[in-house]
Every structure is written in C-alpha cells, then in structure tokens.
N, C-alpha and C. Protein backbone atom coordinates (compact mmCIF):
# COMPACT_ATOMS: atom_id res chain seq x y z
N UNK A 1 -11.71 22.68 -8.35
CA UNK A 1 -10.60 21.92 -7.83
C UNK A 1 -10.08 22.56 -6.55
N UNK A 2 -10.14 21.80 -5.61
CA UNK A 2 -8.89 22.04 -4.11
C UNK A 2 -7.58 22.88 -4.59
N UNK A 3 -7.62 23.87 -3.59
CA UNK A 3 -6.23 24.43 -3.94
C UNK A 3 -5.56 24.70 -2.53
N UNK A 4 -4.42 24.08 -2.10
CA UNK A 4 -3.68 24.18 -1.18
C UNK A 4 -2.60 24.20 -1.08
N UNK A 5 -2.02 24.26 0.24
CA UNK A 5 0.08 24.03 -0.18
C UNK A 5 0.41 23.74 0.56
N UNK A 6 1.58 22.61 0.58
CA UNK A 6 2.53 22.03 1.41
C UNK A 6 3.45 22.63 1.81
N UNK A 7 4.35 22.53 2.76
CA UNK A 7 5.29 23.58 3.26
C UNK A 7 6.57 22.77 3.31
N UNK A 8 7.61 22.78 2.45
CA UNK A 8 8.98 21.96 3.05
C UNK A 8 10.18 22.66 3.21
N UNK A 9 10.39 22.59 4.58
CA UNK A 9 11.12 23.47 5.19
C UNK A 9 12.80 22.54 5.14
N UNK A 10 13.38 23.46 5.28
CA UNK A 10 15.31 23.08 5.26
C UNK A 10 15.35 23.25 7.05
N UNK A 11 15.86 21.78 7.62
CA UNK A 11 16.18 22.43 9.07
C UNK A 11 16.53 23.49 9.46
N UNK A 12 16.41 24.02 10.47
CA UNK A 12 17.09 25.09 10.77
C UNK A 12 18.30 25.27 10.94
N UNK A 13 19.55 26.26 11.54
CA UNK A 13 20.86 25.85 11.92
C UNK A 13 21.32 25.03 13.31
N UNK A 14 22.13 24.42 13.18
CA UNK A 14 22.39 23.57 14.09
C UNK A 14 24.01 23.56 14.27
N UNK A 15 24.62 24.47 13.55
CA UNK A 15 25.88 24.57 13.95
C UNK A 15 27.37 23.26 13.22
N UNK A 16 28.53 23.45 13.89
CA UNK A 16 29.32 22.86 13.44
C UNK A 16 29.00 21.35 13.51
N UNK A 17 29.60 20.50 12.67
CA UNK A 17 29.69 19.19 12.71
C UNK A 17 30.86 18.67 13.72
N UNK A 18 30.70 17.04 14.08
CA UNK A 18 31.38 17.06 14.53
C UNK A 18 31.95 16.48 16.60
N UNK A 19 31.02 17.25 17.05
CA UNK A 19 30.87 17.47 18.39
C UNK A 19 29.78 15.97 18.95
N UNK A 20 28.61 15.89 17.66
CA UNK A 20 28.01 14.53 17.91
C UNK A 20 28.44 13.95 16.81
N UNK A 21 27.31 12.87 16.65
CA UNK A 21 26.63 11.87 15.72
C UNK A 21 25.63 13.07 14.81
N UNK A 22 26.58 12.81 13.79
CA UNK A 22 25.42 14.36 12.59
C UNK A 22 24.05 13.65 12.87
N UNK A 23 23.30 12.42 13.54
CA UNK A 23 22.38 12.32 13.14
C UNK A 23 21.65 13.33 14.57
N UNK A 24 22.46 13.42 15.39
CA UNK A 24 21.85 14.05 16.98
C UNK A 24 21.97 14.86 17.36
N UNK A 25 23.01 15.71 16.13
CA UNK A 25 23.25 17.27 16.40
C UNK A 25 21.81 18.21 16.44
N UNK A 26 22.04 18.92 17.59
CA UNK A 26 20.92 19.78 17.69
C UNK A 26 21.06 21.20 17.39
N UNK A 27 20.07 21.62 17.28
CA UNK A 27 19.93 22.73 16.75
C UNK A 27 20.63 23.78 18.11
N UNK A 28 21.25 24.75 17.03
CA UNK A 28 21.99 25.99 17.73
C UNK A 28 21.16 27.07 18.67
N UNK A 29 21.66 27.97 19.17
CA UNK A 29 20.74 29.19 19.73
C UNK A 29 19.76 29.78 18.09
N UNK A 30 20.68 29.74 17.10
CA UNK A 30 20.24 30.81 15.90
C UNK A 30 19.09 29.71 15.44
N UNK A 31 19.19 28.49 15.89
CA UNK A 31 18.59 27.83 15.32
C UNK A 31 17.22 27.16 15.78
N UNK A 32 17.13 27.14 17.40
CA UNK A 32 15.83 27.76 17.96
C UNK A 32 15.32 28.87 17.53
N UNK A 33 16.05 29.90 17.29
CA UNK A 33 15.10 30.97 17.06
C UNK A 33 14.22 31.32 15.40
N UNK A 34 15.17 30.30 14.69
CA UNK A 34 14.56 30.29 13.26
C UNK A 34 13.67 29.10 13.14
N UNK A 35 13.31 28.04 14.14
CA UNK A 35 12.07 27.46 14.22
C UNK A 35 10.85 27.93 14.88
N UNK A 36 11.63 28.79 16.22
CA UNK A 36 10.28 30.14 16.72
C UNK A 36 9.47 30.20 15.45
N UNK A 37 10.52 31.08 14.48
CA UNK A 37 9.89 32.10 13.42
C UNK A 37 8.71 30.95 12.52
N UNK A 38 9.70 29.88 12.34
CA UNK A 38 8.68 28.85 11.29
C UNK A 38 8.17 28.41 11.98
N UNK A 39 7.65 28.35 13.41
CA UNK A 39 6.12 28.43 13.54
C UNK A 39 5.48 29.35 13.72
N UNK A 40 5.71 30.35 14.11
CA UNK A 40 4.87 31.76 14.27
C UNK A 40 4.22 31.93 12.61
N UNK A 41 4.85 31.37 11.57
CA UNK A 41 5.23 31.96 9.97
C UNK A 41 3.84 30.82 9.60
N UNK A 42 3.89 29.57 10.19
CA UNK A 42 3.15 28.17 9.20
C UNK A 42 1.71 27.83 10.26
N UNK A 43 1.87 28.62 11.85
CA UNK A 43 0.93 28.19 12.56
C UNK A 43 -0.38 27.95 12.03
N UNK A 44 -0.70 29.15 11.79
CA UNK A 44 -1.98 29.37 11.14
C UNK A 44 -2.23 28.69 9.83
N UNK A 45 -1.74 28.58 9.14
CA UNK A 45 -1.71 27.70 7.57
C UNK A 45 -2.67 26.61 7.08
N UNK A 46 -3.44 25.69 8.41
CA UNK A 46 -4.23 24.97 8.27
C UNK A 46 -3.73 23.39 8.30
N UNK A 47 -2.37 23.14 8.68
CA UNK A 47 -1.41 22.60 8.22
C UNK A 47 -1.84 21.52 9.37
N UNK A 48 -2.02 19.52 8.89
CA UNK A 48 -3.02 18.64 8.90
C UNK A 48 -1.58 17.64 9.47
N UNK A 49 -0.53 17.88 8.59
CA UNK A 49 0.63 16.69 9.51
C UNK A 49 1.98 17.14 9.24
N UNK A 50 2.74 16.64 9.97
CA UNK A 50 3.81 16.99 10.29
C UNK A 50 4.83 16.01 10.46
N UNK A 51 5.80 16.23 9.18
CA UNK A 51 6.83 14.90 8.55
C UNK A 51 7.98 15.39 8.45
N UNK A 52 8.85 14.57 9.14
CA UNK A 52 10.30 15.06 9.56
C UNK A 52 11.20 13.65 9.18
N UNK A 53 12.39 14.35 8.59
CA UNK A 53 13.58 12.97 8.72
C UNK A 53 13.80 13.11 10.29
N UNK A 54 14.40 11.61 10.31
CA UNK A 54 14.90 11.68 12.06
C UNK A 54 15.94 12.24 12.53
N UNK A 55 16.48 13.05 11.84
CA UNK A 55 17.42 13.62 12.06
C UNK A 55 17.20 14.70 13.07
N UNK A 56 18.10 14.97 14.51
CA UNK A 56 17.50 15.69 14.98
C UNK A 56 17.34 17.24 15.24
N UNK A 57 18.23 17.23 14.31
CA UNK A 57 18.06 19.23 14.03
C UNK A 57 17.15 19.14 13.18
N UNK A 58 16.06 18.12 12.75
CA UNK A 58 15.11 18.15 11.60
C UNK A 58 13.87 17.92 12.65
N UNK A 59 13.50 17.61 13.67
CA UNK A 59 12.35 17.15 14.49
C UNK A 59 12.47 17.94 15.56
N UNK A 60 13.49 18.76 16.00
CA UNK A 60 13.61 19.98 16.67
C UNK A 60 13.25 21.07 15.82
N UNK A 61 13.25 21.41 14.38
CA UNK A 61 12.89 22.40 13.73
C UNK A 61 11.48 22.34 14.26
N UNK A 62 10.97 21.59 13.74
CA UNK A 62 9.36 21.12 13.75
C UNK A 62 8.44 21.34 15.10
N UNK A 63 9.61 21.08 16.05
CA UNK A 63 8.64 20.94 17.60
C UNK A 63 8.07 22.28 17.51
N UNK A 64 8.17 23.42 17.62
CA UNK A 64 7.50 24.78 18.32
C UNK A 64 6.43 24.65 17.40
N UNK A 65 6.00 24.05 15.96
CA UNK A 65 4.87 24.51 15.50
C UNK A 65 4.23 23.28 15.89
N UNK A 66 4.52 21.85 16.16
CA UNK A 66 3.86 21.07 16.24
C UNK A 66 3.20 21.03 17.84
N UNK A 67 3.99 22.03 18.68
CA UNK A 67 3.16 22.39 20.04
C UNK A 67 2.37 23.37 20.00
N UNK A 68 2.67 24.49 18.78
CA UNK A 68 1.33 25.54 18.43
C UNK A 68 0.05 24.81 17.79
N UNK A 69 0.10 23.89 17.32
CA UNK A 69 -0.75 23.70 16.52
C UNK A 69 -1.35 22.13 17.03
N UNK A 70 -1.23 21.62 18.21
CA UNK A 70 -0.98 20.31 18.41
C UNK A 70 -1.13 19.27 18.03
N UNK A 71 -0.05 18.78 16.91
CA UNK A 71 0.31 17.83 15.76
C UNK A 71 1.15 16.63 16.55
N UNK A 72 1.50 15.70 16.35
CA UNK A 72 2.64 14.78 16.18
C UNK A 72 3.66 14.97 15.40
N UNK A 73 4.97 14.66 15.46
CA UNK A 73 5.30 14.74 14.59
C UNK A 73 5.72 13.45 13.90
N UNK A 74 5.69 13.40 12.57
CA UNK A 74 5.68 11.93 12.09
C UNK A 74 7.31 11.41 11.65
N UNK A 75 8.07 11.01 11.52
CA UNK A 75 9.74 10.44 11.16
C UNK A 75 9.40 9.55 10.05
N UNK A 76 10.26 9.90 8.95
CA UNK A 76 9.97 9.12 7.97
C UNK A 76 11.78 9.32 7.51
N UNK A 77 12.42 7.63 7.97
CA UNK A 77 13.50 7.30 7.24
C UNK A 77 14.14 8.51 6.27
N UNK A 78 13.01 7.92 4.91
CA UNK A 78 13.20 8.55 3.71
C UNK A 78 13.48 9.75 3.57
N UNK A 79 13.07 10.68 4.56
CA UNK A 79 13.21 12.06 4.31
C UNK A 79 14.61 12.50 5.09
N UNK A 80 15.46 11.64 5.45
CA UNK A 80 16.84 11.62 5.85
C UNK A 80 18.01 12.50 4.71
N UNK A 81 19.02 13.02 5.32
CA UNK A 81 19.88 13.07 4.46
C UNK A 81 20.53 12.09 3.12
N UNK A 82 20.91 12.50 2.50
CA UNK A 82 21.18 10.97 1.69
C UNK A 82 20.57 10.47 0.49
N UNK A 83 19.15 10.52 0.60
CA UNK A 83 18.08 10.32 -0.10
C UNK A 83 17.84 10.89 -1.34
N UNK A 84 16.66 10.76 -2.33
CA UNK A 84 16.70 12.05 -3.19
C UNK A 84 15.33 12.24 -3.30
N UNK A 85 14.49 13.17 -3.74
CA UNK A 85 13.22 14.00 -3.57
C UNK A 85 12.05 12.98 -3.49
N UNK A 86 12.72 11.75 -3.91
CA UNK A 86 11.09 10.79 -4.49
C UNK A 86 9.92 11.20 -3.44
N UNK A 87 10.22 10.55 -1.96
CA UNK A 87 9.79 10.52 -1.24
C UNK A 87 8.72 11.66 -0.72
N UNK A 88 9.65 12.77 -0.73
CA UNK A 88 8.87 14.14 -0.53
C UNK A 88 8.20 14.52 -1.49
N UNK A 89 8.30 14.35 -2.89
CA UNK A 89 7.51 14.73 -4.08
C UNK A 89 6.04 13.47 -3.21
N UNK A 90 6.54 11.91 -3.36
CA UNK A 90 5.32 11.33 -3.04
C UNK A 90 4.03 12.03 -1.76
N UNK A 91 4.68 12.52 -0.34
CA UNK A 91 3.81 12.55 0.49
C UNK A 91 3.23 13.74 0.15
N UNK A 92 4.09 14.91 -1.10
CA UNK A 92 3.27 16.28 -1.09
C UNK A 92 2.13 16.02 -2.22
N UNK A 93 2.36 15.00 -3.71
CA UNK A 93 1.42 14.22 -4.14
C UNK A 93 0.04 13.46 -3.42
N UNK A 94 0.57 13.15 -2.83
CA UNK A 94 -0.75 12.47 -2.07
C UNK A 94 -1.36 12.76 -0.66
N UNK A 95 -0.99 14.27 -0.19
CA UNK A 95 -1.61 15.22 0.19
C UNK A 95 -2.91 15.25 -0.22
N UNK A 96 -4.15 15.25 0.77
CA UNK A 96 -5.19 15.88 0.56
C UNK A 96 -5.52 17.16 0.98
N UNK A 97 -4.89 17.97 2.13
CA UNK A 97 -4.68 19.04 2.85
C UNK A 97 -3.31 19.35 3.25
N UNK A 98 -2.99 20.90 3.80
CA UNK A 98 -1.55 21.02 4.07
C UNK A 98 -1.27 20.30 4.84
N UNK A 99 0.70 19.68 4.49
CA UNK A 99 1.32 19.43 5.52
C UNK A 99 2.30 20.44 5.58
N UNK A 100 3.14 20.05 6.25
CA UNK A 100 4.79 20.42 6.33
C UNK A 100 5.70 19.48 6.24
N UNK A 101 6.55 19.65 5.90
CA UNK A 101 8.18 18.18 6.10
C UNK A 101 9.29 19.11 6.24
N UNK A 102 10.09 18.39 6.94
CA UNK A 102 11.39 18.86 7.16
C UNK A 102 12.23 17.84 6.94
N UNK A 103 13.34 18.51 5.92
CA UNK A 103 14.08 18.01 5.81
C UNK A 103 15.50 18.51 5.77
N UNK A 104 16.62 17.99 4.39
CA UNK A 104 17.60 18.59 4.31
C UNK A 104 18.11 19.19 3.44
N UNK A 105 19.20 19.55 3.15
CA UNK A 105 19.62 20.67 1.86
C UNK A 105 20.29 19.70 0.76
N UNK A 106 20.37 18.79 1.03
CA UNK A 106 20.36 17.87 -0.34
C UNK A 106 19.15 16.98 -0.84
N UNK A 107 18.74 16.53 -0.15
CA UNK A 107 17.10 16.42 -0.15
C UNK A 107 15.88 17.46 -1.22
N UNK A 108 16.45 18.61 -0.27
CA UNK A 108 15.45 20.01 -1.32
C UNK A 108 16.49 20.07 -2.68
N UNK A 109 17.60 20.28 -2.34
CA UNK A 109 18.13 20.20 -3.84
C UNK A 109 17.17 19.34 -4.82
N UNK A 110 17.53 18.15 -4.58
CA UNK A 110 16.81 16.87 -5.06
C UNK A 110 15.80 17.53 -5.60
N UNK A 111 14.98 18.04 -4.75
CA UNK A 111 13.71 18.44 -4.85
C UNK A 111 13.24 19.46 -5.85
N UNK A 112 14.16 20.70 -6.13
CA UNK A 112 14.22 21.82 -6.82
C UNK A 112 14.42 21.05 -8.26
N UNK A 113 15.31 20.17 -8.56
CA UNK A 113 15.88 19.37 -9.63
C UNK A 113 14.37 19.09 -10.29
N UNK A 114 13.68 18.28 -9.65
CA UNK A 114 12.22 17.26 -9.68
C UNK A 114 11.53 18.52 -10.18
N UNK A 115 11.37 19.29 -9.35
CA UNK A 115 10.32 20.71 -9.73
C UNK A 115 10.91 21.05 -11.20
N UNK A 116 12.13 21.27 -11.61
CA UNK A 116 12.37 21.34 -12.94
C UNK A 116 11.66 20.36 -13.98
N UNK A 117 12.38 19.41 -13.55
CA UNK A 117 11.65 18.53 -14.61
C UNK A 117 10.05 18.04 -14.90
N UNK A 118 9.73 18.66 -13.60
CA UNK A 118 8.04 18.40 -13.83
C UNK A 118 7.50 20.00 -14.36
N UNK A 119 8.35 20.43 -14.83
CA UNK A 119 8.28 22.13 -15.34
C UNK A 119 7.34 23.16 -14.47
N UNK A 120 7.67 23.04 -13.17
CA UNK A 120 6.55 23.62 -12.55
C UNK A 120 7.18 24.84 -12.49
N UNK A 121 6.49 25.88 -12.25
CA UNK A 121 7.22 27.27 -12.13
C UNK A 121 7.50 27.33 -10.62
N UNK A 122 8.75 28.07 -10.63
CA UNK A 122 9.29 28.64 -9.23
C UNK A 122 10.08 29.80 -9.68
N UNK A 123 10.45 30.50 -7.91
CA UNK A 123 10.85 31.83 -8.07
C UNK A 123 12.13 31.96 -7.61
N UNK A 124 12.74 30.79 -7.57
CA UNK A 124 14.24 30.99 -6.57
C UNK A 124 14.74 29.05 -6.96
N UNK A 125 15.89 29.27 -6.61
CA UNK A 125 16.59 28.37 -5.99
C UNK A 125 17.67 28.24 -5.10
N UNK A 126 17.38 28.90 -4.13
CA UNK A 126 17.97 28.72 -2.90
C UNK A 126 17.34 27.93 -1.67
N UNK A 127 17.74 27.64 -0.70
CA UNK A 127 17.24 26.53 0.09
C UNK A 127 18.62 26.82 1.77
N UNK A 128 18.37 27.87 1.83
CA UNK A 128 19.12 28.54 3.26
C UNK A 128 18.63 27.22 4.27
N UNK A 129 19.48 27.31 5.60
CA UNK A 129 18.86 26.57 6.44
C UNK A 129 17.98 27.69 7.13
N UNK A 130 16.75 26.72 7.24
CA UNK A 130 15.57 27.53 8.30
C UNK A 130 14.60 28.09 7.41
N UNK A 131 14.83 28.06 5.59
CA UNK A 131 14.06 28.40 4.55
C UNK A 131 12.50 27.68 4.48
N UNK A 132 11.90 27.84 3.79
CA UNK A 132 10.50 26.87 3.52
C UNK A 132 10.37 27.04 2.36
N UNK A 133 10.29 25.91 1.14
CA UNK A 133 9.77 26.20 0.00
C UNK A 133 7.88 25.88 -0.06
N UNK A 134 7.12 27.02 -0.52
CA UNK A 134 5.45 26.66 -0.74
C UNK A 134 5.25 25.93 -1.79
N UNK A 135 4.83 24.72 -1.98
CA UNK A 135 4.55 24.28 -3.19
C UNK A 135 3.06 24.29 -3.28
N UNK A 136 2.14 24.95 -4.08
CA UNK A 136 1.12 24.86 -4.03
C UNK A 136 0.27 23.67 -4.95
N UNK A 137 -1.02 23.25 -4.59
CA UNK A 137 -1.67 22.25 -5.14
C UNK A 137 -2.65 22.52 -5.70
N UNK A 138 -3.05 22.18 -6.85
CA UNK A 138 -3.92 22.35 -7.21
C UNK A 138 -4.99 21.12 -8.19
N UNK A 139 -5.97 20.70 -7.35
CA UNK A 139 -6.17 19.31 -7.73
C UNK A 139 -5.01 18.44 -6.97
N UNK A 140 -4.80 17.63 -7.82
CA UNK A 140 -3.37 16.73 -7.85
C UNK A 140 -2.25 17.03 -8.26
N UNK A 141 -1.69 17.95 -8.86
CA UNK A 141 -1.35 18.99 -8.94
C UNK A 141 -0.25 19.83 -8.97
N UNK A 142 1.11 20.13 -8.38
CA UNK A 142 1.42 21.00 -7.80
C UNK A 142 1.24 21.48 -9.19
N UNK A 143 1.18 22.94 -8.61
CA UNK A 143 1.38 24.45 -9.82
C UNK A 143 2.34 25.03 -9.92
N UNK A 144 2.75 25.25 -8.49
CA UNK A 144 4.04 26.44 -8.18
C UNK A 144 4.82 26.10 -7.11
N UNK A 145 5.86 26.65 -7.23
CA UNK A 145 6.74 26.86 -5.97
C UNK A 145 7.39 28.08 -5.80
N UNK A 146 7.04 28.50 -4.33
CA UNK A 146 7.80 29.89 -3.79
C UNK A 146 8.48 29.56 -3.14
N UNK A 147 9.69 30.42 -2.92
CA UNK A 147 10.42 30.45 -1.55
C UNK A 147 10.54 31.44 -0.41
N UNK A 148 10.57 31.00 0.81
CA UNK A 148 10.03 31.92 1.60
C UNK A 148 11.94 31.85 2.29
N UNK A 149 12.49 32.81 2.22
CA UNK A 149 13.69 32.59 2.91
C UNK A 149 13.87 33.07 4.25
N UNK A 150 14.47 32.65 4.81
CA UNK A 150 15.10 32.68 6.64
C UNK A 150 15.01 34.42 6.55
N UNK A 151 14.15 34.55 7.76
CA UNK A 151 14.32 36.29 8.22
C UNK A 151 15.64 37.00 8.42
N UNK A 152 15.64 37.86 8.39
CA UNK A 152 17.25 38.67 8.24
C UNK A 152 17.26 38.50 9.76
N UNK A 153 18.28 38.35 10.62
CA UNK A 153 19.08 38.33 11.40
C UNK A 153 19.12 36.79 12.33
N UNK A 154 18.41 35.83 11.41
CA UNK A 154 18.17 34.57 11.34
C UNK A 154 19.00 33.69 10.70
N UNK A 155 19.50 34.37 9.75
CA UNK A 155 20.23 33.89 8.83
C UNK A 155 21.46 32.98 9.43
C-alpha cells in the first residue's frame, strides 16, 4: 500500500482585526516570515497541489512554497472560515499524492474533532497560527496525525 501525507497548515499571523475586510487581511511581518519557514519546512515533501481558502492571509501563507515548488495555488470556498472539516477530510481522502491546504483555526479545530472520531492517533492538539498538522496515508487511509508547531521566535 502507498504511504504518504498531506500537510494542513493554520495560516500564518496576520495581525489585528479590523483595519480590513477579515477576508483581505494580510499577513503581518511575523507572518511572512512563518510562511518563509513553511516553505523552506514542506518544499521538498513531494507535495502535487496546493489548496487554500480565499482568504487572504490563507493564499499568502501558501505563495513562497507554491513559487519554490512551482504549483498554483487552488481556492476552494469550502476551506473558508466558517465551515467545518468535511471538506478538508474529503480532498485529504481523495488524495492520491501529497498536497497541502491552508486553512483556519476553526476549520482545523473541526478537523482535530473528525480525527477523534475516526480514532486516528495524534500527538497534540494545538493548531498555533503558522502550525502544520501531518496527516499521514496509508492506502486510503489516514493512520496518523502529527503536529509540527510554528518555530520559536515565529510564534
């Protein structure tokens, strides 16, 4: 059986609310630099597409790896704030190779919830902004989930 892993990352920081439209707030100084890291961190990974809510501290996370690696990046409604895991459980289900998604911290909540109830093992539940949870595949699959949390002075 195929064994691989999806990567779903928590935007990075983007600072106070407020100043825009939460949907156009962009990402902060701290918050360029913690998408640097998640691509320097996922470049190499093997990683096939690249799925973002439209939100745009969520498609600014994404740009530096999707110019390392030269991807598109794809907008999918669903993976918006608001929502709840279906969506992201579906595209990491029907994965044939890695992706990535970005999304949000109620979203991954969602998501951590789902991983319970499908009793998969994990090692955390936290979901920092700028975090990545690994869910690995195996077959059809997932097995596991790790969390990879935001580098110290990233935070």
């Amino acid at each position: 059986m195929k064994k691989f892993a999806c990567y779903v990352v928590r935007h990075a920081d983007a600072g106070k609310r407020g100043a825009v439209a939460d949907e156009e707030r962009p990402l902060s100084r701290r918050g360029r630099a913690q998408a640097e890291h998640i691509a320097a961190t996922l470049a190499d990974l093997g990683i096939t597409r690249l799925l973002s809510s439209p939100y745009l501290r969520c498609t600014e996370t994404l740009e530096p790896l999707a110019e390392r690696i030269d991807l598109d990046i794809e907008v999918h409604d669903d993976l918006a704030e608001g929502n709840d895991a279906s969506s992201v459980l579906a595209l990491v289900d029907a994965a044939d190779a890695p992706i990535a998604i970005c999304s949000h911290g109620d979203v991954i909540g969602e998501l951590i919830d789902a991983l319970d109830r499908r009793k998969i093992p994990r090692d955390d539940d936290r979901m920092a902004k700028g975090s990545t949870w690994v869910l690995t595949r195996k077959g059809r699959d997932i097995v596991g989930a790790h969390y990879v949390p935001v580098p110290k002075g990233d935070e």
